[in-house]
N, C-alpha and C. Protein backbone atom coordinates (compact mmCIF):
# COMPACT_ATOMS: atom_id res chain seq x y z
N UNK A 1 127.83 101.21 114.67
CA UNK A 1 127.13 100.89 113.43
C UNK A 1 126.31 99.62 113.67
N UNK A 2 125.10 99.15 113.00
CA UNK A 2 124.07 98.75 112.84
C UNK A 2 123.41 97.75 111.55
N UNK A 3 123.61 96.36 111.42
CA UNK A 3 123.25 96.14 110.22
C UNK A 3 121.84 96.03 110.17
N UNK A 4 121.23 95.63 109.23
CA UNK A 4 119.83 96.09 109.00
C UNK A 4 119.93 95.29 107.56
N UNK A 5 118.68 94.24 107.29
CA UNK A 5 118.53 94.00 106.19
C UNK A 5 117.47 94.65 105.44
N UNK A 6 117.67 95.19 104.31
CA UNK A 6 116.20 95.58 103.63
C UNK A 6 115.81 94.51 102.63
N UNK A 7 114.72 93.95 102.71
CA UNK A 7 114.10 92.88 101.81
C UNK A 7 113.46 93.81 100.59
N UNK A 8 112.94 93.15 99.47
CA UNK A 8 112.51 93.82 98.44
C UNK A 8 111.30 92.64 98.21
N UNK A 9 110.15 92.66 98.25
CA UNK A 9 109.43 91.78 98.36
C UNK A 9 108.51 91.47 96.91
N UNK A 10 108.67 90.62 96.19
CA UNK A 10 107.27 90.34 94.87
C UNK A 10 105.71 90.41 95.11
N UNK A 11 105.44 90.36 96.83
CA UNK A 11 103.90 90.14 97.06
C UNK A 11 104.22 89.42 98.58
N UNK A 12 103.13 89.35 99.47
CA UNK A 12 102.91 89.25 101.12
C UNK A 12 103.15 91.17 101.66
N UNK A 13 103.57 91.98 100.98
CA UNK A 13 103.64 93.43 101.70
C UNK A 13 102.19 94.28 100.99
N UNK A 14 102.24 95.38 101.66
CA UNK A 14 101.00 95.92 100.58
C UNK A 14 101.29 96.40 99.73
N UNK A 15 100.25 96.00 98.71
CA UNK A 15 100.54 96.49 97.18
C UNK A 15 101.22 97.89 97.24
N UNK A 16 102.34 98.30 96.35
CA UNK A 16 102.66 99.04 95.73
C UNK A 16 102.17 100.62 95.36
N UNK A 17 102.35 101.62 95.44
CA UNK A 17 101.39 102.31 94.84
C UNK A 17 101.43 102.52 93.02
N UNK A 18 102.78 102.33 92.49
CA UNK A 18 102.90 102.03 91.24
C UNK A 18 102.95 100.35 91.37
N UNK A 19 101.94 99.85 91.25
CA UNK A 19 101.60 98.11 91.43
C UNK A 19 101.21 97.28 90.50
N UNK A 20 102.54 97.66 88.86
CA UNK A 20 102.71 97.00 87.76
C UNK A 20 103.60 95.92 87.70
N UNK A 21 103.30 94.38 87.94
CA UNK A 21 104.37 93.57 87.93
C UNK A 21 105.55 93.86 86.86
N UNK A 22 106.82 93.72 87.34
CA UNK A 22 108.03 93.54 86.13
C UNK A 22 107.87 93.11 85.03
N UNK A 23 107.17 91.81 84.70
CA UNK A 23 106.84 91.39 83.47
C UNK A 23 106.15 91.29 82.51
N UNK A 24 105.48 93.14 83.12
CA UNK A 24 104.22 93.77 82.14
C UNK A 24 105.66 95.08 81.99
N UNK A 25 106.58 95.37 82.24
CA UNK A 25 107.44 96.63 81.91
C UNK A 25 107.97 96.53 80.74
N UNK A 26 108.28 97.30 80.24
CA UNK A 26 109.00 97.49 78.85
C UNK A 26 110.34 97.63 79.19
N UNK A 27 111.61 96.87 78.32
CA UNK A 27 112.82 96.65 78.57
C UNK A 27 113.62 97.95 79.21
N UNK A 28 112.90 99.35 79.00
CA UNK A 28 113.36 100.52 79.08
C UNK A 28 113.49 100.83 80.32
N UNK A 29 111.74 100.48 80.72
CA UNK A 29 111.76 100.35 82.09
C UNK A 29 112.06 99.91 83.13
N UNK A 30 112.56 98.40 82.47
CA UNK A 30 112.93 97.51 83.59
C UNK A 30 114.74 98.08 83.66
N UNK A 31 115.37 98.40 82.54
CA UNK A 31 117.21 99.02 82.81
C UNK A 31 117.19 100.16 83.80
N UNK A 32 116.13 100.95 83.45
CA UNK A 32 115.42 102.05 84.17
C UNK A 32 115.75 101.63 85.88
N UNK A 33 115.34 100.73 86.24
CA UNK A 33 115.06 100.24 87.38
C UNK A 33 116.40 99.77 88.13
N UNK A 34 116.96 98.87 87.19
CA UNK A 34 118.29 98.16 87.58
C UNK A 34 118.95 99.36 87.98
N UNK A 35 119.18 100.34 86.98
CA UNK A 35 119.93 101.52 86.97
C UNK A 35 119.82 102.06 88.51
N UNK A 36 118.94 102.22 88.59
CA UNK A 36 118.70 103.13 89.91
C UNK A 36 119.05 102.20 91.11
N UNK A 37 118.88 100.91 91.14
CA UNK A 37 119.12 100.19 92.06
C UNK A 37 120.79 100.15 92.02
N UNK A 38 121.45 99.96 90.99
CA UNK A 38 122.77 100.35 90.95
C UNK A 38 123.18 101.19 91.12
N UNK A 39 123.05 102.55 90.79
CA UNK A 39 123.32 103.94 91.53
C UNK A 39 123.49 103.72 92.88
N UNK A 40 122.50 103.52 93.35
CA UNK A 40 121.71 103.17 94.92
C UNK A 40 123.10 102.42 95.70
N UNK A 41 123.09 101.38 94.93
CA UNK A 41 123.93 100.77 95.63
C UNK A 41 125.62 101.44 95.96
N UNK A 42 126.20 101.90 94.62
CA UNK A 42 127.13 102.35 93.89
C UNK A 42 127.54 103.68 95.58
N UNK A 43 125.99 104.73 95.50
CA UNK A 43 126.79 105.45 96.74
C UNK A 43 126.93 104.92 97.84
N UNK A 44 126.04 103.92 98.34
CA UNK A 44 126.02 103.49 99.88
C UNK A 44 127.43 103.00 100.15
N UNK A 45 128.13 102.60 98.66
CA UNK A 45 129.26 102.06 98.79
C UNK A 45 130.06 102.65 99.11
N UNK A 46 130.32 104.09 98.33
CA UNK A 46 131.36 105.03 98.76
C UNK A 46 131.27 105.99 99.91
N UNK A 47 130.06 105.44 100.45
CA UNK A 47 129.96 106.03 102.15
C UNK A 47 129.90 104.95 103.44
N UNK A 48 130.45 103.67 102.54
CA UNK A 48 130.91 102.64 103.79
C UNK A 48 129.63 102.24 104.49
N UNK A 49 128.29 102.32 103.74
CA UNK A 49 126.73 101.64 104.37
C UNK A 49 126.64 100.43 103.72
N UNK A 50 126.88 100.09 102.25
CA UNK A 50 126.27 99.12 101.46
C UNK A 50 127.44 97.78 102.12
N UNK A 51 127.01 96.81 102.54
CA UNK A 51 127.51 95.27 102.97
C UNK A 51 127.50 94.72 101.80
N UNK A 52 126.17 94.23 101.35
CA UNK A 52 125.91 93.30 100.43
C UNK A 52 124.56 93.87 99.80
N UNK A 53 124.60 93.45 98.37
CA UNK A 53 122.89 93.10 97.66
C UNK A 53 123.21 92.36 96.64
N UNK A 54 121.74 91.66 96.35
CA UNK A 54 121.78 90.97 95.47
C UNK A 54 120.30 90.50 95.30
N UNK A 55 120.00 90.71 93.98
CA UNK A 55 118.93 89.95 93.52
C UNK A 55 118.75 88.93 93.43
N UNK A 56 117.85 88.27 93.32
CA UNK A 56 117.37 86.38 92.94
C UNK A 56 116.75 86.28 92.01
N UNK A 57 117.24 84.87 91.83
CA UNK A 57 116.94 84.33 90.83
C UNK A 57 115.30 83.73 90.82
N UNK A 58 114.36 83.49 90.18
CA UNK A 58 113.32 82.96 90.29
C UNK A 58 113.09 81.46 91.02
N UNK A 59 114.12 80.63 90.25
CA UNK A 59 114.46 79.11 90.87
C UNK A 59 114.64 79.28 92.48
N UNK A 60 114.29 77.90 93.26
CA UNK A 60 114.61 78.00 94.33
C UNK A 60 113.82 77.06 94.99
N UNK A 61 114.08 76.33 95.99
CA UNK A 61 113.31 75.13 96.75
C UNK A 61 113.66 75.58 98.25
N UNK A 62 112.54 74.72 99.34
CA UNK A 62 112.51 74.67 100.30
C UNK A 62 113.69 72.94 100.48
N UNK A 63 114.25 72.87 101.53
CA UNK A 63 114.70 71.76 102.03
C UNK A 63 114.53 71.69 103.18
N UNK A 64 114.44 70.24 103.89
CA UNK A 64 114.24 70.00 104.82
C UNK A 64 114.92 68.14 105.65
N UNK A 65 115.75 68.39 106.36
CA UNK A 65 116.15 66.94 107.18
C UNK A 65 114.71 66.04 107.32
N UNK A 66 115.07 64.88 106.70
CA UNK A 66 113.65 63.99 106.64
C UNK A 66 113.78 62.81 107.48
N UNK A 67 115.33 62.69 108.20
CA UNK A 67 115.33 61.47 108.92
C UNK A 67 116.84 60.88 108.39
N UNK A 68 117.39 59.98 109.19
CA UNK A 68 118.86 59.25 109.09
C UNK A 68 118.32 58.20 107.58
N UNK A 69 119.08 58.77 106.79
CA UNK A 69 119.27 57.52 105.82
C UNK A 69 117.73 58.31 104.57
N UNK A 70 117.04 58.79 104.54
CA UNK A 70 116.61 59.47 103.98
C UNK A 70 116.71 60.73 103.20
N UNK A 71 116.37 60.78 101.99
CA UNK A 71 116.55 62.25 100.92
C UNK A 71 116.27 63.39 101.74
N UNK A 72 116.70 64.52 101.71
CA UNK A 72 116.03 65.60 102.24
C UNK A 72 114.94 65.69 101.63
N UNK A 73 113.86 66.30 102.18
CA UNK A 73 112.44 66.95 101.55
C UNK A 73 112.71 68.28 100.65
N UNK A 74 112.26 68.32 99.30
CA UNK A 74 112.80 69.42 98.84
C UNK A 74 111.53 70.40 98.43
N UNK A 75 110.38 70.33 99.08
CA UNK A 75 109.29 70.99 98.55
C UNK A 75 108.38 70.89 99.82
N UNK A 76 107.45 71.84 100.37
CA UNK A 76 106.32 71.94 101.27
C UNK A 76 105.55 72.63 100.68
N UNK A 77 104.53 72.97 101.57
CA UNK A 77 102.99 73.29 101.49
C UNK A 77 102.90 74.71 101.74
N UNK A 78 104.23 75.74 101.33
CA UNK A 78 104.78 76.63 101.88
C UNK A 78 104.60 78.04 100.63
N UNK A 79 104.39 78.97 100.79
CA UNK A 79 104.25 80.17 99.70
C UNK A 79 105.73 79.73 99.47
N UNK A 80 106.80 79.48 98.21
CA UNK A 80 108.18 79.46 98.48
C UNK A 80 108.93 81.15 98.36
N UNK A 81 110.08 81.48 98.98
CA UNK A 81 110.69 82.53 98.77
C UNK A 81 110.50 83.61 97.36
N UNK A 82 111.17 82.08 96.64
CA UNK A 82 110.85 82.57 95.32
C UNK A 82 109.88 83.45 94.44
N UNK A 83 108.66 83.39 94.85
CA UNK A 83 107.38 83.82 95.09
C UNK A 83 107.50 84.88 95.53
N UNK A 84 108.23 85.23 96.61
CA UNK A 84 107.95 86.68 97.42
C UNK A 84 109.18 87.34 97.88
N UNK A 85 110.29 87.26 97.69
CA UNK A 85 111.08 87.85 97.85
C UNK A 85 112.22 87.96 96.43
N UNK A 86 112.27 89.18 96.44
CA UNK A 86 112.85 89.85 95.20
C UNK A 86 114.51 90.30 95.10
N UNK A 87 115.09 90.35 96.29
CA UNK A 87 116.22 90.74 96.62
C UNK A 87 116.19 91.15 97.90
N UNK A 88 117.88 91.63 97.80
CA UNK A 88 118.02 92.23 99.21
C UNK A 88 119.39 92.93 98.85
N UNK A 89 119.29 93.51 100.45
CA UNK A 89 120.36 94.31 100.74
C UNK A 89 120.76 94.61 101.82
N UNK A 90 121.97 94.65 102.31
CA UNK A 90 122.50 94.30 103.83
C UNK A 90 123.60 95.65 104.07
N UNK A 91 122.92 96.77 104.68
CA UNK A 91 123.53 98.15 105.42
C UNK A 91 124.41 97.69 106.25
N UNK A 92 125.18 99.00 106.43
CA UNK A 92 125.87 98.81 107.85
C UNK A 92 125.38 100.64 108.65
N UNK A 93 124.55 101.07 109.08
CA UNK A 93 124.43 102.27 109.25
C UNK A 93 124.71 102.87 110.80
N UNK A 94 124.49 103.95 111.06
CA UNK A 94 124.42 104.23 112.39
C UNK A 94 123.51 104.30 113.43
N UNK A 95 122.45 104.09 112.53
CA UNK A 95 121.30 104.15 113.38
C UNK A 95 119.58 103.36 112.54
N UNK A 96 118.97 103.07 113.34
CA UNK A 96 117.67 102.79 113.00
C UNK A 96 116.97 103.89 112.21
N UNK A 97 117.21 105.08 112.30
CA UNK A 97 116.49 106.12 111.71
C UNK A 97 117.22 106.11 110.18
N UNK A 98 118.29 106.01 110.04
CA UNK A 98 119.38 106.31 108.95
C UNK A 98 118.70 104.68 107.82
N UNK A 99 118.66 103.60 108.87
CA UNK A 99 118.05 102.45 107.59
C UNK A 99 117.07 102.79 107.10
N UNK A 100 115.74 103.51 108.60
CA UNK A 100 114.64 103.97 107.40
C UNK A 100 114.14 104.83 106.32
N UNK A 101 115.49 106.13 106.38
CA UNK A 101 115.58 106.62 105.11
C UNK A 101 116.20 106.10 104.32
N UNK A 102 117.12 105.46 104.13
CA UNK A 102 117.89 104.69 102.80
C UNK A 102 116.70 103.80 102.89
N UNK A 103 115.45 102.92 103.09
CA UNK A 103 114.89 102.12 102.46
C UNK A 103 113.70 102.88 101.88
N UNK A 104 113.18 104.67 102.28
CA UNK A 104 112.78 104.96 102.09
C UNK A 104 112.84 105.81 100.45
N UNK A 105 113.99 105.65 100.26
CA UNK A 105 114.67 106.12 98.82
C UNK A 105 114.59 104.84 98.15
N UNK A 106 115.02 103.68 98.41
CA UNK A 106 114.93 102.19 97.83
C UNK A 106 113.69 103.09 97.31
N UNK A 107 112.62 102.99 98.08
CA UNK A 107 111.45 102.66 97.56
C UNK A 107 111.18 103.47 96.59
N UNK A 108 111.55 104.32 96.00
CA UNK A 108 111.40 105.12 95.06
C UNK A 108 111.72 104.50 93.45
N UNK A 109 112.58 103.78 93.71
CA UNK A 109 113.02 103.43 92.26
C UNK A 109 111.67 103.44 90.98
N UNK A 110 112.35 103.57 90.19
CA UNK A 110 111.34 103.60 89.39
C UNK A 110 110.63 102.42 88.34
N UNK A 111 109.46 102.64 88.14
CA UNK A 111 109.04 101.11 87.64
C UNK A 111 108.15 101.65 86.00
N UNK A 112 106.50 100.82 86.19
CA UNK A 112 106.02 100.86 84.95
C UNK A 112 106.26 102.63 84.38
N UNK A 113 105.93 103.32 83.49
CA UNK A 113 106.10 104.19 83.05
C UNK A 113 106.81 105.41 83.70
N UNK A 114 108.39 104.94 84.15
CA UNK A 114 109.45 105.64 84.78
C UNK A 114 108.81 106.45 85.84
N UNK A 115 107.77 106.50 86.76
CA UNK A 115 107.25 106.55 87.78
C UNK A 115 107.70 105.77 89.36
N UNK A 116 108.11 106.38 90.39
CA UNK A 116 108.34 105.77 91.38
C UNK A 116 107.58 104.48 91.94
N UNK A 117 107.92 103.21 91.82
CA UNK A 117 106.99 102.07 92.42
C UNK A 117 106.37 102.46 93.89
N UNK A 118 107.14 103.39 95.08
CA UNK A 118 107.12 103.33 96.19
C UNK A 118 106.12 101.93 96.76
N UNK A 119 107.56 100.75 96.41
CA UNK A 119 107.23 99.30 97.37
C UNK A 119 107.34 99.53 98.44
N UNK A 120 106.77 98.56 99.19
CA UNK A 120 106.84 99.03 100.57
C UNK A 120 108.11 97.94 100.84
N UNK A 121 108.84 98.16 101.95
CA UNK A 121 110.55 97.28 102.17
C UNK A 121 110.46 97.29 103.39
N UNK A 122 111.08 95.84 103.54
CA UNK A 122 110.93 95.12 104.90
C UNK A 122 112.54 95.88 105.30
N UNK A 123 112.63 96.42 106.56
CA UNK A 123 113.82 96.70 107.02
C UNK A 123 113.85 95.61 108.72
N UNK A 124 114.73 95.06 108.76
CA UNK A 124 115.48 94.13 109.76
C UNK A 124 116.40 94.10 110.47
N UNK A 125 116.71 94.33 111.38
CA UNK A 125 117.87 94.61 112.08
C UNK A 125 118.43 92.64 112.19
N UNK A 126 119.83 93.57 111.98
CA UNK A 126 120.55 92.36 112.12
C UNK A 126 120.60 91.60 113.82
N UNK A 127 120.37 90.53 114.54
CA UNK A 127 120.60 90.54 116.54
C UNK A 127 122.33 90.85 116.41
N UNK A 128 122.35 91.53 117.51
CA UNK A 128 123.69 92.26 117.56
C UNK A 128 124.21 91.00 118.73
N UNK A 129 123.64 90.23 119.50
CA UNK A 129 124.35 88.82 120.38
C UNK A 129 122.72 88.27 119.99
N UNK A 130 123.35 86.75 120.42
CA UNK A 130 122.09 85.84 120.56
C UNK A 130 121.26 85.74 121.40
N UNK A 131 120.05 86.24 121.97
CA UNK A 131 119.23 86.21 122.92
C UNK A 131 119.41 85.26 123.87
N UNK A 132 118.98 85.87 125.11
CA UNK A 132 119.20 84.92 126.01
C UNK A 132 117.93 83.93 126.72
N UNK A 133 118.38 82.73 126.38
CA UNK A 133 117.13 82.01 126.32
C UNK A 133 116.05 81.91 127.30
N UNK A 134 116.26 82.51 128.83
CA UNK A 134 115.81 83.00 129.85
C UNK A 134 115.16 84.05 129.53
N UNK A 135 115.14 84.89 128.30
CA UNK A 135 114.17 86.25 127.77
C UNK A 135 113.56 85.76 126.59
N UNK A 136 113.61 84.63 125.96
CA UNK A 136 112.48 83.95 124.80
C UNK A 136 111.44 83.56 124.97
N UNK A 137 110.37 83.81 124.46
CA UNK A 137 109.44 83.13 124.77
C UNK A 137 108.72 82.27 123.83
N UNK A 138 108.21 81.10 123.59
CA UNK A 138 107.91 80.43 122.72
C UNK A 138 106.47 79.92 123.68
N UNK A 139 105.78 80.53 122.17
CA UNK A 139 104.14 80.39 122.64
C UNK A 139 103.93 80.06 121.38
């Protein structure tokens, strides 16, 4: 088995083909949505795929070590997360092919007028050891 993160992204992926932000949906639509993402989750569970998910919250800062005896930096010049990432969800599957159909159903959920959003979803493999620094390359 194989973990694999699927990201759920607000914007940096390509638009959507149902590409109505959440906070133009009607309350119907948006339970609509949760719903299915809960389903979603609900079987992966009872087939031993679903690890973790969880949505976010809007709030959220960058931090950063600023030096001995100094505040951390809590803000950059940076698109923040918050902004672009919407949730997630952390598989355990058997294969690379198996994450890209379960993110390929993600993407279905449904959005503005109970229509499939088909977002597009970042899928990630979890590193199964830590690379070996003799095969990194930093350019």
């Amino acid at each position: 088995m194989a973990k694999y993160l699927l990201l759920k992204h607000y914007r940096g992926a390509p638009a959507a083909v149902n590409d109505v932000p959440m906070d133009q949906w009607t309350p119907q639509e948006i339970s609509a949505h949760v719903q299915y993402m809960q389903d979603f989750a609900d079987r992966l569970e009872k087939t031993g795929e679903l690890v973790d998910s969880q949505a976010l919250a809007s709030e959220g800062s960058w931090v950063r070590y600023d030096g001995e005896g100094r505040p951390p930096v809590t803000d950059g010049p940076f698109a923040e997360t918050k902004d672009l990432i919407a949730g997630w969800m952390v598989i355990d599957v058997d294969s690379h092919e198996r994450a890209v159909e379960l993110a390929g159903e993600l993407s279905a959920a449904p959005g503005a007028g109970g229509k499939p959003i088909h977002e597009w979803l970042e899928v990630r493999p979890f590193l199964a050891a830590a690379p070996n620094v003799t095969e990194c390359s930093f350019k």
